[in-house]
PDB file of N, CA and C in Angstrom:
ATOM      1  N   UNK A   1      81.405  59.467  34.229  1.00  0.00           N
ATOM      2  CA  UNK A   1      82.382  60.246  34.953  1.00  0.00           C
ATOM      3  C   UNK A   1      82.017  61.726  34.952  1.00  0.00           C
ATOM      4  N   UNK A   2      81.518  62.220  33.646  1.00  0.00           N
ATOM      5  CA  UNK A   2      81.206  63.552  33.842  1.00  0.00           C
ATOM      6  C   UNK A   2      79.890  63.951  34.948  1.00  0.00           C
ATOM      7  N   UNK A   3      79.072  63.029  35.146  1.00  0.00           N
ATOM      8  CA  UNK A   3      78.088  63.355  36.167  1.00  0.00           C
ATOM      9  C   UNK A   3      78.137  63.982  37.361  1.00  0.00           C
ATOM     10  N   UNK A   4      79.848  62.973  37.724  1.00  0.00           N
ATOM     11  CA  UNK A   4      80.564  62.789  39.064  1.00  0.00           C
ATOM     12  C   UNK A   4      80.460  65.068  39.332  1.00  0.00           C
ATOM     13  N   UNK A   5      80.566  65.466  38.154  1.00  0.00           N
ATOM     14  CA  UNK A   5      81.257  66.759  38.175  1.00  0.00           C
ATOM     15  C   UNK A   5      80.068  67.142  39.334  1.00  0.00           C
ATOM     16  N   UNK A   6      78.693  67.118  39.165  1.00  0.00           N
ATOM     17  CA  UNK A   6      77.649  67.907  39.659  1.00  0.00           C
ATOM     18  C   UNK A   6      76.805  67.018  40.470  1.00  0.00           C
ATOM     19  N   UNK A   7      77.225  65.568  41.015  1.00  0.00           N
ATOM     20  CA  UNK A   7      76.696  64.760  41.764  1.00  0.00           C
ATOM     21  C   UNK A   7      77.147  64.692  43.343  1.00  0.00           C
ATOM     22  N   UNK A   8      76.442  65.417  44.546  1.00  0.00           N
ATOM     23  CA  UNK A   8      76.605  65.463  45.704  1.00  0.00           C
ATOM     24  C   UNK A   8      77.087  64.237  46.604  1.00  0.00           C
ATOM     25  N   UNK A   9      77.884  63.620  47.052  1.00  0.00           N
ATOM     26  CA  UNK A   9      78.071  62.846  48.029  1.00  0.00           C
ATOM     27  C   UNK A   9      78.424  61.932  47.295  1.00  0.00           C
ATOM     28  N   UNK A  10      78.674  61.584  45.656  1.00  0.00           N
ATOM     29  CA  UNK A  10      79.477  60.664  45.070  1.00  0.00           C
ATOM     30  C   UNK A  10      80.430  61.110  44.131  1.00  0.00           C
ATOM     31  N   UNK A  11      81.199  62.810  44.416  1.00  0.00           N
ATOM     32  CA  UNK A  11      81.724  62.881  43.681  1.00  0.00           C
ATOM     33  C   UNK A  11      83.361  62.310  43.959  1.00  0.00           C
ATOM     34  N   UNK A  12      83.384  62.172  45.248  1.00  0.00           N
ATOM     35  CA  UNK A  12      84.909  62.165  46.379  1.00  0.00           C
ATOM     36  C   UNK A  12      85.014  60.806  46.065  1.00  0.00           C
ATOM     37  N   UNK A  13      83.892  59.688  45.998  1.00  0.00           N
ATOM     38  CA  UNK A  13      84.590  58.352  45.729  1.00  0.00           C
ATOM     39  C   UNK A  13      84.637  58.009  44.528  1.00  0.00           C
ATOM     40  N   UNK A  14      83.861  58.834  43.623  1.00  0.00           N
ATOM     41  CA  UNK A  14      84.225  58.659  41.796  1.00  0.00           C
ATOM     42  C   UNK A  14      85.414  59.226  41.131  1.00  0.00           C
ATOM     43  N   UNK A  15      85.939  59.989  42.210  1.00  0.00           N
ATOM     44  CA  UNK A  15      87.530  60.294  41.814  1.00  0.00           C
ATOM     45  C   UNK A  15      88.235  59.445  42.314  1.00  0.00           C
ATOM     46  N   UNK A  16      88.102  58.929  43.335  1.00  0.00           N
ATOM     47  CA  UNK A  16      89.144  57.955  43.906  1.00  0.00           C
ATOM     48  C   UNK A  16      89.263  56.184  42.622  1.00  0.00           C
ATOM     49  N   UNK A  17      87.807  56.507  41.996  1.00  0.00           N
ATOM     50  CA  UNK A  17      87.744  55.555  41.582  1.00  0.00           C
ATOM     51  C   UNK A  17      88.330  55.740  39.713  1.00  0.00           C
ATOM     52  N   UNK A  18      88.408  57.538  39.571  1.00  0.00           N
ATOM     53  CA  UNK A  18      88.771  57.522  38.668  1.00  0.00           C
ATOM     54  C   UNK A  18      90.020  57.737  38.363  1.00  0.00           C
ATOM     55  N   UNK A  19      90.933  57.891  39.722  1.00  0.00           N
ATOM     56  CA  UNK A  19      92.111  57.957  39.695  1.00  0.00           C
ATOM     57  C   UNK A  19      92.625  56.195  39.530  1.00  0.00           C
ATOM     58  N   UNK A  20      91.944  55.484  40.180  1.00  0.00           N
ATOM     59  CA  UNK A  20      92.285  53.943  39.672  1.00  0.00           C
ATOM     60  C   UNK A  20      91.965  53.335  38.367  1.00  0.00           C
ATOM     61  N   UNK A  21      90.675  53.644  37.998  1.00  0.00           N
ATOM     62  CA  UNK A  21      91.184  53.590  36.238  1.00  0.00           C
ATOM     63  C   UNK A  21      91.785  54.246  35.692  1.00  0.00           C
ATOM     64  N   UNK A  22      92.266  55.543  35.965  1.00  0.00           N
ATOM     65  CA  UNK A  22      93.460  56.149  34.975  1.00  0.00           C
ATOM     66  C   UNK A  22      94.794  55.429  35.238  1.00  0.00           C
ATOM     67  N   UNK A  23      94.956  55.001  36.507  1.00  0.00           N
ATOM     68  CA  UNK A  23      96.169  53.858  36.323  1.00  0.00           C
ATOM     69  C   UNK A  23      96.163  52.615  35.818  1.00  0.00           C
ATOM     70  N   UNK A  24      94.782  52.074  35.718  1.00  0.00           N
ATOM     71  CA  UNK A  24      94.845  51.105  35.137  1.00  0.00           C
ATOM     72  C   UNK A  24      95.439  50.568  33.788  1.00  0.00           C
ATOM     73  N   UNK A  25      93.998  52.183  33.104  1.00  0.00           N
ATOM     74  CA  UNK A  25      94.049  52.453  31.754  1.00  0.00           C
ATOM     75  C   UNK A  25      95.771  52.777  31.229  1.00  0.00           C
ATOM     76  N   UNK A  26      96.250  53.622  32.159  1.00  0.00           N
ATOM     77  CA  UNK A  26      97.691  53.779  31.631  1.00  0.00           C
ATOM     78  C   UNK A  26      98.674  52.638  31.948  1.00  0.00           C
ATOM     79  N   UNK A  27      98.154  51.876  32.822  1.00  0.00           N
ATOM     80  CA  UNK A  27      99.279  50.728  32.574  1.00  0.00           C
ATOM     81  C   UNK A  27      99.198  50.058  31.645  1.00  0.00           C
ATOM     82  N   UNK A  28      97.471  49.427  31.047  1.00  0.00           N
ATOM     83  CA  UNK A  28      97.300  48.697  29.722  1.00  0.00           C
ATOM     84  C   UNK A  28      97.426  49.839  28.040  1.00  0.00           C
ATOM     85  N   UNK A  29      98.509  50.529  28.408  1.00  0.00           N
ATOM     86  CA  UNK A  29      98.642  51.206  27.129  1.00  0.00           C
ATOM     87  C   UNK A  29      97.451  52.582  26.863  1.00  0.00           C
ATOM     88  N   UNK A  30      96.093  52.802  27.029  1.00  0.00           N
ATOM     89  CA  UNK A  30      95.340  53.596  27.073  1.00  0.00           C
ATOM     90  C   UNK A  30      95.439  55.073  27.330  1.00  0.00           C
ATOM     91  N   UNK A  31      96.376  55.249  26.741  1.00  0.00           N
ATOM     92  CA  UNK A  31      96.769  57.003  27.213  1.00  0.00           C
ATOM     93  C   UNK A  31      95.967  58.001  26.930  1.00  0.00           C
ATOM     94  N   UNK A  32      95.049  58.134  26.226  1.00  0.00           N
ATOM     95  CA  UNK A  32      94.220  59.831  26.027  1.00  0.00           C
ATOM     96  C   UNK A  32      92.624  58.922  26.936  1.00  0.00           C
ATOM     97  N   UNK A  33      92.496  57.596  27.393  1.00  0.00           N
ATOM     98  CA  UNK A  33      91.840  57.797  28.119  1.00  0.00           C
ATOM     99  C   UNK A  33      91.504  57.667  29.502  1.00  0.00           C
ATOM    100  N   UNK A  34      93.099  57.508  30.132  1.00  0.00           N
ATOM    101  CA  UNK A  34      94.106  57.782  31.675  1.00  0.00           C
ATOM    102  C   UNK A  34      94.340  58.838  31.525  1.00  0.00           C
ATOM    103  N   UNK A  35      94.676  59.889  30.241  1.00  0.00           N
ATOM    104  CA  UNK A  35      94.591  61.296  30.445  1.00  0.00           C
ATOM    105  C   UNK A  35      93.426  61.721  30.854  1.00  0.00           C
ATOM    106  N   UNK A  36      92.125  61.305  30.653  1.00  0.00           N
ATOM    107  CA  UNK A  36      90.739  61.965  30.949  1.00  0.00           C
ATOM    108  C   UNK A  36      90.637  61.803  32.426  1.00  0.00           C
ATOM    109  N   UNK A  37      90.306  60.455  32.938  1.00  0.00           N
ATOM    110  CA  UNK A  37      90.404  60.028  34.048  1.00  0.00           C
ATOM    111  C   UNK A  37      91.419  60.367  35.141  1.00  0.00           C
ATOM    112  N   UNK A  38      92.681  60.686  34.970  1.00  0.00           N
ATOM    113  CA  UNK A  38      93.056  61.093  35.991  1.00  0.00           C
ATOM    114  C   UNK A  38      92.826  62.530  36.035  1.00  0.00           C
ATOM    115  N   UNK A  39      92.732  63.325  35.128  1.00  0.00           N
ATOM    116  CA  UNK A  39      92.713  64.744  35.147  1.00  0.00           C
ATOM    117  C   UNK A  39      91.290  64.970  36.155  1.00  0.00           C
ATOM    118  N   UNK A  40      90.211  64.316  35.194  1.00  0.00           N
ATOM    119  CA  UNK A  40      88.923  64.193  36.576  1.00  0.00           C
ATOM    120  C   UNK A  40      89.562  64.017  37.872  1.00  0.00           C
ATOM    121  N   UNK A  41      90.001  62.763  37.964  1.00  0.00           N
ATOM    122  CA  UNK A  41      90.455  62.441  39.821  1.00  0.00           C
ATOM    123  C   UNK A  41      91.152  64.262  40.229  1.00  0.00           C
ATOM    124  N   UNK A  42      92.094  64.677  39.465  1.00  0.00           N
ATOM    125  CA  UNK A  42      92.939  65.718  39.971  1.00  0.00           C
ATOM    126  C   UNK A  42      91.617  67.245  40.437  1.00  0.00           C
ATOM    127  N   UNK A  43      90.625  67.054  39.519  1.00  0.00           N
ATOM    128  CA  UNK A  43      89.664  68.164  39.479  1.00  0.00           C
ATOM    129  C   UNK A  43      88.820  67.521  40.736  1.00  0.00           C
ATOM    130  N   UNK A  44      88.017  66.630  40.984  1.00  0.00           N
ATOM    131  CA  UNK A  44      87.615  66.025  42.101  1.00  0.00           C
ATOM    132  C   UNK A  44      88.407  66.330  43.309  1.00  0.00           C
ATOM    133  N   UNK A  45      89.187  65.987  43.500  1.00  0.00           N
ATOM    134  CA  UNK A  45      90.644  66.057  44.471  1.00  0.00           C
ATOM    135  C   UNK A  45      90.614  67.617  44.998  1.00  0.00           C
ATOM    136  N   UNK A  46      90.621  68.684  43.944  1.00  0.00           N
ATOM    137  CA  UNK A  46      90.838  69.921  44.080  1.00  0.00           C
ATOM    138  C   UNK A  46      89.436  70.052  44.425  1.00  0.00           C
ATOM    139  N   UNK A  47      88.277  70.024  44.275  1.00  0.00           N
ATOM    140  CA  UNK A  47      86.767  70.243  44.126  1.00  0.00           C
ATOM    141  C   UNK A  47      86.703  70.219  45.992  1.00  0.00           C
ATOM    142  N   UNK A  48      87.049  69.026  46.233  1.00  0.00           N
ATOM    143  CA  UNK A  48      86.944  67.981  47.295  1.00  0.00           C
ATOM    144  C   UNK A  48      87.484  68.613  48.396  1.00  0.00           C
ATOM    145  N   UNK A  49      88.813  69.036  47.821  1.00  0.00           N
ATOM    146  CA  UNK A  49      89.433  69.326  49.163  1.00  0.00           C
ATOM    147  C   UNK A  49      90.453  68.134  49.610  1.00  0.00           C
ATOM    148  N   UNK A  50      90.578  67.302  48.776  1.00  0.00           N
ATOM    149  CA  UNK A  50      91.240  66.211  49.250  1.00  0.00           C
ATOM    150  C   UNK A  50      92.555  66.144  48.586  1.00  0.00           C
ATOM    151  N   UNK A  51      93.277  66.737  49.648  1.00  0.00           N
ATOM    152  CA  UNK A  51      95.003  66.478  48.924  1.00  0.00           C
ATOM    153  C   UNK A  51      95.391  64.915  48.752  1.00  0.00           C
ATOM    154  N   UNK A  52      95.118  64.154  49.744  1.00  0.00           N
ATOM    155  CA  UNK A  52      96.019  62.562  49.081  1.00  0.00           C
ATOM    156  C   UNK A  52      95.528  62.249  47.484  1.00  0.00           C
ATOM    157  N   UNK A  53      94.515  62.807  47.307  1.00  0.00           N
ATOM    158  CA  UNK A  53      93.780  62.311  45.758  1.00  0.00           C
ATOM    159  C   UNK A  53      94.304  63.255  44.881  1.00  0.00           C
ATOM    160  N   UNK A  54      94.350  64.339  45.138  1.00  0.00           N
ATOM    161  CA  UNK A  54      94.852  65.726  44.133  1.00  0.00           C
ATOM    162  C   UNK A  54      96.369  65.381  43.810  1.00  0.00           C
ATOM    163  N   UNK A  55      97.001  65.020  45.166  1.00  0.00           N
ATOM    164  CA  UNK A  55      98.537  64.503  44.803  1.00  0.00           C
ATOM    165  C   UNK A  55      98.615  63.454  43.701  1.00  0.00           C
ATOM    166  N   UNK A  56      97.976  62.255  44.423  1.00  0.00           N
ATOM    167  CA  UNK A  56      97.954  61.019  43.571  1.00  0.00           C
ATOM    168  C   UNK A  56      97.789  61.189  42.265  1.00  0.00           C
ATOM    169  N   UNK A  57      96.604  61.815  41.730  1.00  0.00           N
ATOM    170  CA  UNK A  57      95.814  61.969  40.736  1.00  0.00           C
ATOM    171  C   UNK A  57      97.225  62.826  39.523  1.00  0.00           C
ATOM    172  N   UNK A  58      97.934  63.816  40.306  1.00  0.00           N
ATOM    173  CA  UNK A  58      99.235  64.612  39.708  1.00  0.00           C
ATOM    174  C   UNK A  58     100.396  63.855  39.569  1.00  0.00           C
ATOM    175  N   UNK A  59     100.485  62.810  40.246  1.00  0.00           N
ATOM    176  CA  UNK A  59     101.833  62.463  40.338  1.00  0.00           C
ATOM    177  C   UNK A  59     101.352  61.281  39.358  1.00  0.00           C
ATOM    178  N   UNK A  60     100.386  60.560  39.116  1.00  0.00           N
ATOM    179  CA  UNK A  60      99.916  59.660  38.045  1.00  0.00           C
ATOM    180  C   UNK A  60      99.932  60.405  36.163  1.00  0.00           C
ATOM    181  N   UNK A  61      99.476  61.828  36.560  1.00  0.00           N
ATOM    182  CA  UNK A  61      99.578  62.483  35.248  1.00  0.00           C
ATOM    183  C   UNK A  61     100.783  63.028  34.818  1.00  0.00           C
ATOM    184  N   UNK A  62     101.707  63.086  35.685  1.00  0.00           N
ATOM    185  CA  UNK A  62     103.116  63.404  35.588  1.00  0.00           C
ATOM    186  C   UNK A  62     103.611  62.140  34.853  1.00  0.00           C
ATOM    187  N   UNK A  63     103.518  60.658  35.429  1.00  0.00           N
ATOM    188  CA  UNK A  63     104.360  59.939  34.863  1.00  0.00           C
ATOM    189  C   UNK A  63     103.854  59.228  33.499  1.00  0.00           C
ATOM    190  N   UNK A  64     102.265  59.887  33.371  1.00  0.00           N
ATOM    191  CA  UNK A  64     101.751  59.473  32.323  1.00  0.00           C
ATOM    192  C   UNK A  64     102.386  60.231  30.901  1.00  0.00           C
ATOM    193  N   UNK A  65     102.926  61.836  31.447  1.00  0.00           N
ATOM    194  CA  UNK A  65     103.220  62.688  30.100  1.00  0.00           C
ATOM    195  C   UNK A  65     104.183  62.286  29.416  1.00  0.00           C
ATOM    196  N   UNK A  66     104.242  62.911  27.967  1.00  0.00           N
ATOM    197  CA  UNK A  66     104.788  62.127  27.032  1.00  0.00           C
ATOM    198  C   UNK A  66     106.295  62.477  26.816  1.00  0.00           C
ATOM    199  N   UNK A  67     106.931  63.429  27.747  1.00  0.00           N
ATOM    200  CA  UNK A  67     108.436  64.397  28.232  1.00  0.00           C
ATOM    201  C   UNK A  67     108.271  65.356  29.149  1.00  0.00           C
ATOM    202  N   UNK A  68     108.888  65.813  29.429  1.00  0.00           N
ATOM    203  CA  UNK A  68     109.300  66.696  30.459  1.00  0.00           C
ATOM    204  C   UNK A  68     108.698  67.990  30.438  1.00  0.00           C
ATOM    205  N   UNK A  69     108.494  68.652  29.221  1.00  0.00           N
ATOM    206  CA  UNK A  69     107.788  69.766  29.347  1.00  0.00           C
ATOM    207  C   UNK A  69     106.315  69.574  29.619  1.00  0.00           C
ATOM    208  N   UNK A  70     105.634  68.427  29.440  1.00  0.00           N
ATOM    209  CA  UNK A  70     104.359  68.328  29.412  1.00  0.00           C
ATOM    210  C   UNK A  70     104.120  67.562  30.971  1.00  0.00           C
ATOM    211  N   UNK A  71     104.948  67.299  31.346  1.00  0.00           N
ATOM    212  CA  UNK A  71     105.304  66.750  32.930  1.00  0.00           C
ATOM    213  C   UNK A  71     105.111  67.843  33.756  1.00  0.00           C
ATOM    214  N   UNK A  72     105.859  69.036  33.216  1.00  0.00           N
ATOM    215  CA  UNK A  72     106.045  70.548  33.602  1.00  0.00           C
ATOM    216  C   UNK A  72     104.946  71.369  34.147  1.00  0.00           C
ATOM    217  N   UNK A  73     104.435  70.862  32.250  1.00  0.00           N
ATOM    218  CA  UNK A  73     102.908  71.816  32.462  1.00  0.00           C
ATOM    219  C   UNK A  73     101.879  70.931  33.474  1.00  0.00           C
ATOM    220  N   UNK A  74     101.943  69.952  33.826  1.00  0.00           N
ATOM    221  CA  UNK A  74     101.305  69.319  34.771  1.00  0.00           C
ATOM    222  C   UNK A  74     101.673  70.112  36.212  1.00  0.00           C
ATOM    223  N   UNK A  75     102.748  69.756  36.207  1.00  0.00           N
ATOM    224  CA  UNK A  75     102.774  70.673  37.286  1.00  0.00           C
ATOM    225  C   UNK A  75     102.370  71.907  37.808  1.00  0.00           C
ATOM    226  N   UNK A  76     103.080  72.641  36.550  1.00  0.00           N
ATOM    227  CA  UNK A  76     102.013  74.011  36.824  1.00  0.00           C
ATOM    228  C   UNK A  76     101.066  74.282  37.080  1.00  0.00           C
ATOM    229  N   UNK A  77     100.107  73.170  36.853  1.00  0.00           N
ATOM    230  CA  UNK A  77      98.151  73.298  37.046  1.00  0.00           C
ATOM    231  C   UNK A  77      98.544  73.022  38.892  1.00  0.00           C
ATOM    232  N   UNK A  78      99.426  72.297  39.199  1.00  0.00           N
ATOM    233  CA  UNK A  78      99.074  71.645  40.982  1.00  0.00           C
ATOM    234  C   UNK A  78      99.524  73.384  41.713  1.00  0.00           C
ATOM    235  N   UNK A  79      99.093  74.144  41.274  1.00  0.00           N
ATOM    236  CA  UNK A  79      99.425  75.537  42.249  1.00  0.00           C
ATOM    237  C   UNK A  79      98.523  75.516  44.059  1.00  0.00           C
ATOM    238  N   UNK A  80      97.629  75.526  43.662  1.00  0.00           N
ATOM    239  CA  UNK A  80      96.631  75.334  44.802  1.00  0.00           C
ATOM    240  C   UNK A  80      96.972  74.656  46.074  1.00  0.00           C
ATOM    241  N   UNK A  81      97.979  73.548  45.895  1.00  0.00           N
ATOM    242  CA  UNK A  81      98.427  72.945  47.270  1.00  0.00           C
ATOM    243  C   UNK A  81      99.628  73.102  47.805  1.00  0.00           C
ATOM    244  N   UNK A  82      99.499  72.912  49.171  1.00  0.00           N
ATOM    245  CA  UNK A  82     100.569  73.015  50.189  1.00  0.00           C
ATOM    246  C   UNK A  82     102.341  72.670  49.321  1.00  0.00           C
ATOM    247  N   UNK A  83     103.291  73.832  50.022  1.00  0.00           N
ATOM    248  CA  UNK A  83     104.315  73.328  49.599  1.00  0.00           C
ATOM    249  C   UNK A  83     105.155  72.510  49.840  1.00  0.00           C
ATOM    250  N   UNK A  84     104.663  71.724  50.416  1.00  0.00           N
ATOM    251  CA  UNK A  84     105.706  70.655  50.997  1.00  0.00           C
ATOM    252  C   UNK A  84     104.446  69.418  49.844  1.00  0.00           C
ATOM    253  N   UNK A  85     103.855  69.379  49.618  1.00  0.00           N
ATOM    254  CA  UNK A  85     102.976  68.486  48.407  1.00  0.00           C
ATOM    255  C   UNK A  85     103.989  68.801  47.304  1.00  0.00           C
ATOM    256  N   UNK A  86     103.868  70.399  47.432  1.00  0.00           N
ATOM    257  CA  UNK A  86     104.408  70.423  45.694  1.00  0.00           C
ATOM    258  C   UNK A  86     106.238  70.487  45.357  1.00  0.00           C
ATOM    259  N   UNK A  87     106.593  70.061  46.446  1.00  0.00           N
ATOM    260  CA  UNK A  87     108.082  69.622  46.765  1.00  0.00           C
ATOM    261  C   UNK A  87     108.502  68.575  46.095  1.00  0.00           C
ATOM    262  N   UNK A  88     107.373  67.892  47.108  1.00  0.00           N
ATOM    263  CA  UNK A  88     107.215  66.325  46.663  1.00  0.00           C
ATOM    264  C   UNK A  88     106.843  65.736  45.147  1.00  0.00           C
ATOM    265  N   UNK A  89     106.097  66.788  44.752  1.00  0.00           N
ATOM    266  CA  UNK A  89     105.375  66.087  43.553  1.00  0.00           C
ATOM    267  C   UNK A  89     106.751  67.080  42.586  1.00  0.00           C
ATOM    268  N   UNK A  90     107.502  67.757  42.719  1.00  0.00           N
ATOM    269  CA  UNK A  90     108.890  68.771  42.134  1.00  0.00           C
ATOM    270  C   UNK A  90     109.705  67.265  42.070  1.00  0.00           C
ATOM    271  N   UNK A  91     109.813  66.467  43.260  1.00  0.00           N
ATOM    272  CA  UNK A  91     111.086  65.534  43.800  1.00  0.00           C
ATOM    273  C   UNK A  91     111.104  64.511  42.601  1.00  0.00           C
ATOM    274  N   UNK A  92     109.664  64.292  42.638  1.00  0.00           N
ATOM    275  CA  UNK A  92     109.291  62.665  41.701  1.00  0.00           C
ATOM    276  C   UNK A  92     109.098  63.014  39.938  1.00  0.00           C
ATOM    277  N   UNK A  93     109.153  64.035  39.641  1.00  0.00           N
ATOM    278  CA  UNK A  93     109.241  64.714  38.513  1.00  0.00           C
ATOM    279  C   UNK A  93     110.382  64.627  38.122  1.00  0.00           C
ATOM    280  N   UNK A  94     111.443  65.113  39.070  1.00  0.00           N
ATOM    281  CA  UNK A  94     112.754  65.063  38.650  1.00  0.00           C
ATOM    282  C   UNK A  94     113.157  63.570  38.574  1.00  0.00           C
ATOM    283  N   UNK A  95     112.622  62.881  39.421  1.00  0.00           N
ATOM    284  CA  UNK A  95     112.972  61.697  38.777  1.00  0.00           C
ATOM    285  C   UNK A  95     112.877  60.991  37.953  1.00  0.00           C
ATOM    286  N   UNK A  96     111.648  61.121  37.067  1.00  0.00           N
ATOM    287  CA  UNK A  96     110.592  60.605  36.657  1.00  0.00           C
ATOM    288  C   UNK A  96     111.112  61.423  34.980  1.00  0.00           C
ATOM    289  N   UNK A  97     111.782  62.247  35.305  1.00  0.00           N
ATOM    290  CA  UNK A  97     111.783  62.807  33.928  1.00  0.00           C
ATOM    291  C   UNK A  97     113.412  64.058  34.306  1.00  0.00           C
ATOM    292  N   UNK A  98     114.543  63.337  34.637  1.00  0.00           N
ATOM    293  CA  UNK A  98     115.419  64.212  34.948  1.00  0.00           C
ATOM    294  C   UNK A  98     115.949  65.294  33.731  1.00  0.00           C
ATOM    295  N   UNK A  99     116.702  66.264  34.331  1.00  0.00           N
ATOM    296  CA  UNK A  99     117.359  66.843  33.344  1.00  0.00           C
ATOM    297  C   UNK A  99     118.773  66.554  33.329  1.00  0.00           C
ATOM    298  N   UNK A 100     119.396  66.071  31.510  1.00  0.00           N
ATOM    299  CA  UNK A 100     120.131  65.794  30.920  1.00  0.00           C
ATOM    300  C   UNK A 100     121.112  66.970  31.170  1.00  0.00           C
TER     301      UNK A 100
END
């Protein structure tokens, strides 16, 4: 995965692919290594230029965090994209981790 960082013309589908093992990994319990993997997909995504993956890749690390503030700080890293993305990815946060 780290190759993906400095590899031309396979880095856009090694995020797509590492955004699917970080869901994998986080559905079978694997959390610090669906934290690695999606954070790649999210850096790919941003690298790339590709918002459906940068979203995905955020809204996967959002529901991966372990409460709300660390949901938060996820968020805070998604600055870079459009605001109607980061509405969306605001909307599913709140759901995903409301306030009491």
């Amino acid at each position: 995965m780290d190759a993906a960082r400095d590899t031309d013309g396979l880095g856009h589908e090694l995020g797509w692919a590492a955004l699917h093992l970080g869901r994998l990994e986080a559905a079978g319990g694997q959390r610090f290594r669906a934290s690695q993997d999606l954070e790649l997909a999210q850096q790919i995504g941003q690298a790339a230029g590709d918002v459906p993956l940068y979203a995905l890749a955020v809204r996967a690390r959002i529901d991966l965090a372990p409460d709300r503030s660390a949901a938060e700080a996820v968020l805070g890293e998604a600055s870079g994209v459009a605001a109607t993305v980061r509405i969306e990815l605001r909307r599913h946060l709140d759901v995903r981790w409301p306030v009491n």
